[in-house]
Structures are given as C-alpha cells and as structure tokens.
Protein backbone atom coordinates (compact mmCIF):
# COMPACT_ATOMS: atom_id res chain seq x y z
CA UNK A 1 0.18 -56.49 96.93
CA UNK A 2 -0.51 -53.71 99.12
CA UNK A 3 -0.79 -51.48 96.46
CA UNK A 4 -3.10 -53.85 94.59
CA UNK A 5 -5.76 -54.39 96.77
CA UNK A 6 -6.10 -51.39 98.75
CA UNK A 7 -7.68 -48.84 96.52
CA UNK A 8 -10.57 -51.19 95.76
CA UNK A 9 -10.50 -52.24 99.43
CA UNK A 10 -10.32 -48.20 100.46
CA UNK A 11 -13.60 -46.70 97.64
CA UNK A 12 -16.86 -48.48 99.06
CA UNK A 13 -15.07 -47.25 102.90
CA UNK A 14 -14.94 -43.29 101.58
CA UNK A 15 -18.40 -43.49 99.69
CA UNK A 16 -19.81 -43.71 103.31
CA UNK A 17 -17.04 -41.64 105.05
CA UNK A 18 -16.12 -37.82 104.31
CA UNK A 19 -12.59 -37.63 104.45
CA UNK A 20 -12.04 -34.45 106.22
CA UNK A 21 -10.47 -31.82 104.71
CA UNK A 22 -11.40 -29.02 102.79
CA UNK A 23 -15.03 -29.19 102.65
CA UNK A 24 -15.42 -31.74 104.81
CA UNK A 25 -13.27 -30.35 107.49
CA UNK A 26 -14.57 -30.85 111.15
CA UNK A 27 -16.39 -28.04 112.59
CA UNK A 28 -14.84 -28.12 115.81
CA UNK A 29 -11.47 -27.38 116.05
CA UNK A 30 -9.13 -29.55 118.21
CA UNK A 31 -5.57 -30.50 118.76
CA UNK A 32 -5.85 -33.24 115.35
CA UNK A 33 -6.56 -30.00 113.29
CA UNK A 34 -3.13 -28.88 111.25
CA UNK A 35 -2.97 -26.33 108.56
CA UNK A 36 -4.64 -26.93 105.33
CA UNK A 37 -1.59 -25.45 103.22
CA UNK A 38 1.27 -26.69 104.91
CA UNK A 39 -0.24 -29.91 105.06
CA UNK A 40 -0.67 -30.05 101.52
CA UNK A 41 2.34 -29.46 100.31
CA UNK A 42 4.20 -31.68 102.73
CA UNK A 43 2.24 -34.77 102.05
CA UNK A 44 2.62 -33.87 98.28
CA UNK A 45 6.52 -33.31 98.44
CA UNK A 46 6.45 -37.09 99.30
CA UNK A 47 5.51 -38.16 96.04
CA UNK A 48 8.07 -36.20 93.74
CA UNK A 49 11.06 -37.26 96.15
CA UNK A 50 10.20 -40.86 96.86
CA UNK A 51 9.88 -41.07 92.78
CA UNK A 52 13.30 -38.94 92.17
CA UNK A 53 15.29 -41.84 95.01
CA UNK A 54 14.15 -44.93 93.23
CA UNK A 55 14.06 -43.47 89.77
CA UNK A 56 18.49 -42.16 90.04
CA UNK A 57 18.69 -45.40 92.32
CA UNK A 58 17.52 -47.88 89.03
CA UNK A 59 17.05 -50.70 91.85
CA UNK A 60 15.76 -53.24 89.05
CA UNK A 61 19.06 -52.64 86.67
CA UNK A 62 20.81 -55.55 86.60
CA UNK A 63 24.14 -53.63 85.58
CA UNK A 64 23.79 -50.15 86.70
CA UNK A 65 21.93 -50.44 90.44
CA UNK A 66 22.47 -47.49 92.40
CA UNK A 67 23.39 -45.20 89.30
CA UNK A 68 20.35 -42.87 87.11
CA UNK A 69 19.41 -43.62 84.05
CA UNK A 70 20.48 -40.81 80.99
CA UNK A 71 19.32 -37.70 81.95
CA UNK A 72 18.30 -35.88 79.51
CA UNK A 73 14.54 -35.34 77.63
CA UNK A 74 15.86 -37.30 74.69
CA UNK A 75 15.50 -40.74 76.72
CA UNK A 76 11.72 -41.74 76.74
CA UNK A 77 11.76 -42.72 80.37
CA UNK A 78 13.61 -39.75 81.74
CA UNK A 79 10.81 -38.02 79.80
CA UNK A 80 7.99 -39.81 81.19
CA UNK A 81 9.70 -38.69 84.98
CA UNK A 82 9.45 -35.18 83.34
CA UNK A 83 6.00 -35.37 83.29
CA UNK A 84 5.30 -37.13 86.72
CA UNK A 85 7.79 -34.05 88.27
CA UNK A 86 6.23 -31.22 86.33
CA UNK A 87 2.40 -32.43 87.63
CA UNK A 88 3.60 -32.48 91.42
CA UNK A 89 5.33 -29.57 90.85
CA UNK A 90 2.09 -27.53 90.50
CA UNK A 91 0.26 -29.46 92.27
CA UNK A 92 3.02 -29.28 95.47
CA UNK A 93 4.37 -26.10 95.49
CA UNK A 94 2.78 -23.81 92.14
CA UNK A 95 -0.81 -24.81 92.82
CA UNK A 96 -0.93 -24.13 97.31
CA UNK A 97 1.62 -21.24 96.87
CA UNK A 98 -1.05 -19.69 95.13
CA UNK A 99 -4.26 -20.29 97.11
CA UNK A 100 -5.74 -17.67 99.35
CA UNK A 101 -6.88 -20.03 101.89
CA UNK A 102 -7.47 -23.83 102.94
CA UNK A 103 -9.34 -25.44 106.02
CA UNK A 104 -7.53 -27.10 108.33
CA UNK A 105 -7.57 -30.66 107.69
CA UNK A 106 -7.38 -33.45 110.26
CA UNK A 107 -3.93 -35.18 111.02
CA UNK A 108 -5.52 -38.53 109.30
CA UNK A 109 -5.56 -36.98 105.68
CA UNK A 110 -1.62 -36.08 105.42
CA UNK A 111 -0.87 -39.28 107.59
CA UNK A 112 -2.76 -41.59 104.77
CA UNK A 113 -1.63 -39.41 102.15
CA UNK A 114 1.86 -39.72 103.04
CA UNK A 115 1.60 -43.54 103.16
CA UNK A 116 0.43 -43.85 99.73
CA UNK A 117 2.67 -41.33 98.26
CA UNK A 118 5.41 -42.96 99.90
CA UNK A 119 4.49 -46.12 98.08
CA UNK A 120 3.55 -44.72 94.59
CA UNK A 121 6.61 -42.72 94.34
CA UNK A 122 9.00 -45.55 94.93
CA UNK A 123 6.59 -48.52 93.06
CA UNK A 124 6.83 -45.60 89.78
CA UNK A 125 10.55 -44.55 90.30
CA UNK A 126 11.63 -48.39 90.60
CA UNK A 127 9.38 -49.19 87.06
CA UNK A 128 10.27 -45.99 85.00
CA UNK A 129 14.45 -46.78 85.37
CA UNK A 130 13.57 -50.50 85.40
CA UNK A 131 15.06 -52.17 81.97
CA UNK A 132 11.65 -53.66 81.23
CA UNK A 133 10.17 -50.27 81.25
CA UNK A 134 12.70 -49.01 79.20
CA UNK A 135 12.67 -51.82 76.74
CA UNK A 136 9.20 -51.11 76.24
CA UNK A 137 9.51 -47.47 75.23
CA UNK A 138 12.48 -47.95 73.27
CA UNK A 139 12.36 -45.79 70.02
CA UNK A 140 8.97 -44.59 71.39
CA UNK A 141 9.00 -40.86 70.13
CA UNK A 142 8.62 -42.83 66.57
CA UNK A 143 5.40 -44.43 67.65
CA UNK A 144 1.88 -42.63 67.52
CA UNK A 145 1.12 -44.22 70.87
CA UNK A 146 3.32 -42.79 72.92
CA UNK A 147 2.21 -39.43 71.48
CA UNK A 148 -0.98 -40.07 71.75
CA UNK A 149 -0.60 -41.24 75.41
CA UNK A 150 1.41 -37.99 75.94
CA UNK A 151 -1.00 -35.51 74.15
CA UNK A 152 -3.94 -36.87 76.55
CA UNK A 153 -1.21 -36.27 79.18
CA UNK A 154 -0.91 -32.45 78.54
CA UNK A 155 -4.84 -31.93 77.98
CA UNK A 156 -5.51 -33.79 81.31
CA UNK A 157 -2.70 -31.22 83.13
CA UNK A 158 -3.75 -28.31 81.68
CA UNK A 159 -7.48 -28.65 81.81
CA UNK A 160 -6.72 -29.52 86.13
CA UNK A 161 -5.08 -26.24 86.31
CA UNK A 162 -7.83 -24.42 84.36
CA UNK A 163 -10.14 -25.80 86.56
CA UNK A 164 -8.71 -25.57 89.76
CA UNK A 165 -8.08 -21.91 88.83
CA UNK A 166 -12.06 -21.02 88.35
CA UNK A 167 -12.01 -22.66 92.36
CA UNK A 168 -9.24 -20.06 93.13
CA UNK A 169 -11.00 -17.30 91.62
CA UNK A 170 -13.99 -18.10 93.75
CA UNK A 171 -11.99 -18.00 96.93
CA UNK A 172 -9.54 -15.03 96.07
CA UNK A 173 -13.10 -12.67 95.43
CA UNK A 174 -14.59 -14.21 99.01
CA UNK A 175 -11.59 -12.74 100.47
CA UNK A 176 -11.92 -9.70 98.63
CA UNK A 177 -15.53 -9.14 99.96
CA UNK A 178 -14.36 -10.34 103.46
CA UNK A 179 -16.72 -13.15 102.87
CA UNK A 180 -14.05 -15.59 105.15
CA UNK A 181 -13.89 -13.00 107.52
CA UNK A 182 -18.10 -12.92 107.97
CA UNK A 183 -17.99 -16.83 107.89
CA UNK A 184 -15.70 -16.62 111.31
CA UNK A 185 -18.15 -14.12 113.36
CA UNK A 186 -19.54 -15.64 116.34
CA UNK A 187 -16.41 -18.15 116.33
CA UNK A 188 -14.32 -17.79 119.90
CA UNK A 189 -11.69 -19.51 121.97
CA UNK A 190 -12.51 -22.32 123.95
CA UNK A 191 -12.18 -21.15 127.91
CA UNK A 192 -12.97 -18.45 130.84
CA UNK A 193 -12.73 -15.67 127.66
CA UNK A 194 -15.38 -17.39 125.14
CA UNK A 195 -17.98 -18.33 128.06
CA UNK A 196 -17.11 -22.12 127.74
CA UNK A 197 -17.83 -21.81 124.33
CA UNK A 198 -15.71 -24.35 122.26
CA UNK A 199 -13.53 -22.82 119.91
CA UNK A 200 -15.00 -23.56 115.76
CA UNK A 201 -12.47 -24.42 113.00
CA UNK A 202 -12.69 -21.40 110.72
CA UNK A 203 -14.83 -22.67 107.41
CA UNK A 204 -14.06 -21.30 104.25
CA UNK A 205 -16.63 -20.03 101.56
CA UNK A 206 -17.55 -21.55 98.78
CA UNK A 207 -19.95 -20.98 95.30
CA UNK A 208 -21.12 -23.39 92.55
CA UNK A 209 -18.16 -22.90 90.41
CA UNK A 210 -19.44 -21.62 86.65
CA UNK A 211 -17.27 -22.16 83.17
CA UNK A 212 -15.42 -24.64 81.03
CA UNK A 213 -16.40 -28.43 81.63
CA UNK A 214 -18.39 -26.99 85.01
CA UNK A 215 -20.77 -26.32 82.64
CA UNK A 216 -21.17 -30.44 82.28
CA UNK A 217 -19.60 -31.81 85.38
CA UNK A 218 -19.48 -31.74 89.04
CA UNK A 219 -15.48 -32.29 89.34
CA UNK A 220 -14.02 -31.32 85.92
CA UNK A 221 -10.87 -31.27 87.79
CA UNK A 222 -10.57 -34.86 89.16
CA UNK A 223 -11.77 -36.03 85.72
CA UNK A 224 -8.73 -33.49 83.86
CA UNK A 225 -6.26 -35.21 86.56
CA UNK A 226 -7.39 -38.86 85.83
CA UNK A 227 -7.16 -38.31 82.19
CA UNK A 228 -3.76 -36.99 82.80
CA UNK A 229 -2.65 -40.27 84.31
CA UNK A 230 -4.70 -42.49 81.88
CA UNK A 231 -2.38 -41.08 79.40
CA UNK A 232 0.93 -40.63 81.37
CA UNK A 233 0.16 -44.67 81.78
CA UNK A 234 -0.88 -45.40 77.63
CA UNK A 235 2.44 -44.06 76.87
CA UNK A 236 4.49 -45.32 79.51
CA UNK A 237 3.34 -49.22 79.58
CA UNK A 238 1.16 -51.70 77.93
CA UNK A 239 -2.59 -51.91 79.29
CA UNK A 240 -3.19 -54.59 81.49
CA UNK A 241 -5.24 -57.86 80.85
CA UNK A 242 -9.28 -57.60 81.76
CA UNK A 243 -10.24 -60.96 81.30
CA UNK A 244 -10.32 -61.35 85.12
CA UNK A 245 -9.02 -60.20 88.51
CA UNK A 246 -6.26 -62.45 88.85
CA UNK A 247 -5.14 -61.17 85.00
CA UNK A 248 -5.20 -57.64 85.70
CA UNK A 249 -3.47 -57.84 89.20
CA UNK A 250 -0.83 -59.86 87.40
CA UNK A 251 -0.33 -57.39 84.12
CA UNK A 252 -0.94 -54.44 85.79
CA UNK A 253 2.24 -52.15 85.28
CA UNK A 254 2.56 -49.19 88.56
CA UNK A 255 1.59 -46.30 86.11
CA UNK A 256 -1.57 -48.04 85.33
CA UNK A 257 -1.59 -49.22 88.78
CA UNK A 258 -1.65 -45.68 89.24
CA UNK A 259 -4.84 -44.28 87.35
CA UNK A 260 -6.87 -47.19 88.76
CA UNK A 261 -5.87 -45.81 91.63
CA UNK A 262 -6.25 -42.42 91.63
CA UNK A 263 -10.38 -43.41 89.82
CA UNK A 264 -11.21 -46.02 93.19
CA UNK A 265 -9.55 -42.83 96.09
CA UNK A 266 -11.35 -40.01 94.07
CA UNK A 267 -14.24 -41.24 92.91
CA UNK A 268 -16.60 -41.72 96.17
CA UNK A 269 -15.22 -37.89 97.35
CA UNK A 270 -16.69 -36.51 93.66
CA UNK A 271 -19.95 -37.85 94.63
CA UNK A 272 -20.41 -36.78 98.13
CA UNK A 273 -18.66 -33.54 96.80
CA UNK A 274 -21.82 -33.66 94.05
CA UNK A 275 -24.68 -34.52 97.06
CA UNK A 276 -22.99 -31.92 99.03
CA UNK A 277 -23.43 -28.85 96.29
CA UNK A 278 -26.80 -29.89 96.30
CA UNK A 279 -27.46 -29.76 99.39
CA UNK A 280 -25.88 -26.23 100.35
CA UNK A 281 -27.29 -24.88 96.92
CA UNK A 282 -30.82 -25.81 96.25
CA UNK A 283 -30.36 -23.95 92.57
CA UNK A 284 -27.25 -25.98 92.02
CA UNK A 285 -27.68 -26.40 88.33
CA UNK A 286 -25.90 -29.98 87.61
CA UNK A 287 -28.84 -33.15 87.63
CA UNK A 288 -28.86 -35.34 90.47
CA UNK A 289 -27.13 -37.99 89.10
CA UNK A 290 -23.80 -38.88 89.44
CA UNK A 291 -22.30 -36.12 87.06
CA UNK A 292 -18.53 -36.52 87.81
CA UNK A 293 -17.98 -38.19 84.30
C-alpha cells in the first residue's frame, strides 16, 4: 500500500521543493551536511542487497521458502535479477567510483532514499523468485516480448551511462582548470579564524552539457534510466489494467510498480533541474518548455 500511494502522494510535494543534493545542495554548510559520494553509494548498496535477501529467500514459494531459485542465466527470472544487479552495480559502485566530485547532500536525501530502496529491493526480490512471476516468464527467451522488453532494457542502461559520462566529462575538465578550486575562494570556517563568517558548503561547477540526446532534452539521462525500467518491467510482468485507479493499484506487478515510480520521484527534479539551467545560463539552448521527454 505504502508503496502504492506514495510516489503519487510524494511528485506534486518535490515540484515545489528542491530536494537537496547535488545542485540543489544548501549553501551553508552545517552538521546535516554528509558527503555527496559516500552517501551515494551507501543509500544505493541498499537496493542491490535488500533485492539479493528476498530474491535467495523465495518468501512466496510455497515449497522451497528460504532456499534461491536456479542460479544460473538460463532461468528467465534469475536473468531478470541479472539485470536489476548489473544497473546498481554501476550506478552504486562503477558510476561514484568514478566521479571527480559531488556536493554534500543533506542527511534527508540518503535517509528517504534508504527507505524506499529498502522497500523496492525486498517488494522486487519477493516477486522475481515468487512462482507467479516465474510462471509468467516460463519459456520466455522463445517469446519476442521478453526480448523486446530486454532490448529496451540494454538501450535504456547504456544510453544512462553515455549520458551521465558527458556530466563527468564536464566535471573532470572543471577540475582540470581548478574551476572547483575558484568556486571555493572567499569560503572560510565558521569562528574567531573566519571573522564570524559562517562556513559555505563547497559548490561544484557546472556547464550546459552538449551531445547525444542533450541535443533534444534537458535530462537524457533520467529518460535512458526510465526506459531501462519500462523495459526491465515489459519483460518481466504483464502491464497493469488502466481502466481506473482502483484497476491499476490492483494489477500493478512491483517491476511496473517500479517505473511508475521512478517517472512520479524524477519527474518534478527534471523540471526544476530544466528552470534551473535556465536560469544560471541565459543562452541555455533547450525551449522553455518542459523538455525532459
């Protein structure tokens, strides 16, 4: 139920709140400030292992509770967990490991993050070892669907990396040019040594980000990631009933429980993230509406 409702509840919230991290981070640094990195990848970790208990736990197998499912690619749903492990695995360890910098971000963002990870992790490790779930995908590396579903899988995951790269590019050369190190002058500790002066959190630089589908888009790599999950959910379930609310929170399967999801919480920060490239860049290129899609 929880997982239901809050998404929807959460988007109209965040369309009038900056979540803050990254470039929404507070200014002002203080005591609810942690590292942007570490932060990251501990609030991602969640996902991946909350999945991996539930998923070798099979809770919902009438016969083999508390024992994994076959292990091996060969078996559609251990497949399917293939593909949920291999996107946190970049996007956990791969993707942070390899940044040159993040701002801080405020305690709230991890906490929250955790919380749903938590959730999602266990709802899609408890579905993908469940015998309905497998029932469904039974024989499914015969049927177009599945491949279909999986080939929008692998465009969405490697068009997020490509994307997210051109953003890494644009913060490795800032630190080349000592760009982060001109955006911290003037910055000082709070106390007797900075003149009362309270202590700024250090912001990092950014640019309009040029190439591939930010030729088009604001946030080609939201819209990569939720095509990623629209297909990791085509392939792994059957789509949901839209004839009304009450039919769609009753069909609703957790991997398309999932995309929905992932649309409502990422949505509203694309479009402040699209006001707020227009506001620092007055020659930002993309029109003023809502580009994200």
């Amino acid at each position: 139920v929880v997982r239901n409702y809050y998404p929807p509840l959460i988007c109209p919230i965040t369309f009038n709140i900056d979540a803050p991290f990254g470039r929404f981070a507070p200014s002002k640094d203080s005591i609810w400030l942690i590292d942007g990195i570490k932060s990251w990848m501990f609030m991602e970790l969640i996902a991946p292992t909350s999945f991996l208990y539930a998923f070798l736990r099979s809770p919902l197998s009438l016969t083999a509770a508390g024992t994994p499912p076959p292990l091996t690619l060969n078996h559609p749903p251990t497949f399917l967990a293939g593909l949920f492990l291999l996107h946190y695995l970049n996007r956990a360890i791969i993707s942070p490991l390899r940044t040159p910098s993040r701002s801080k971000s405020h305690i709230m963002v991890p906490l929250s993050a955790i919380g749903f990870n938590t959730l999602n992790g266990l709802l899609l490790g408890t579905y993908r070892s469940s015998p309905s779930a497998a029932a469904y995908i039974e024989g499914a590396f015969a049927r177009p669907r599945f491949w279909a579903g999986v080939t929008i899988w692998a465009l969405g995951f490697v068009g997020n990396i490509a994307h997210d790269e051109i953003l890494l590019n644009i913060r490795r050369k800032a630190k080349a040019k000592g760009k982060a190190r001109e955006s911290a002058e003037g910055t000082g500790e709070a106390g007797d040594d900075n003149n009362g002066k309270v202590k700024k959190n250090k912001q990092e630089h950014y640019a309009i980000p040029h190439g591939l589908l930010y030729r088009y888009i604001s946030y080609p790599n939201y819209f990569c990631e939720w095509l990623e999950w629209l297909g990791f959910a085509f392939a792994a379930s059957p789509a949901p009933s839209f004839s009304s609310f009450a039919a769609y929170f009753t069909t609703a399967s957790p991997p398309w429980l999932f995309f929905f999801s992932e649309v409502f919480l990422m949505l509203p920060r694309a479009w402040k993230g699209h006001q707020w490239y227009h506001n620092r860049f007055p020659d930002y290129p993309k029109p003023s509406y809502p580009s994200v899609l």
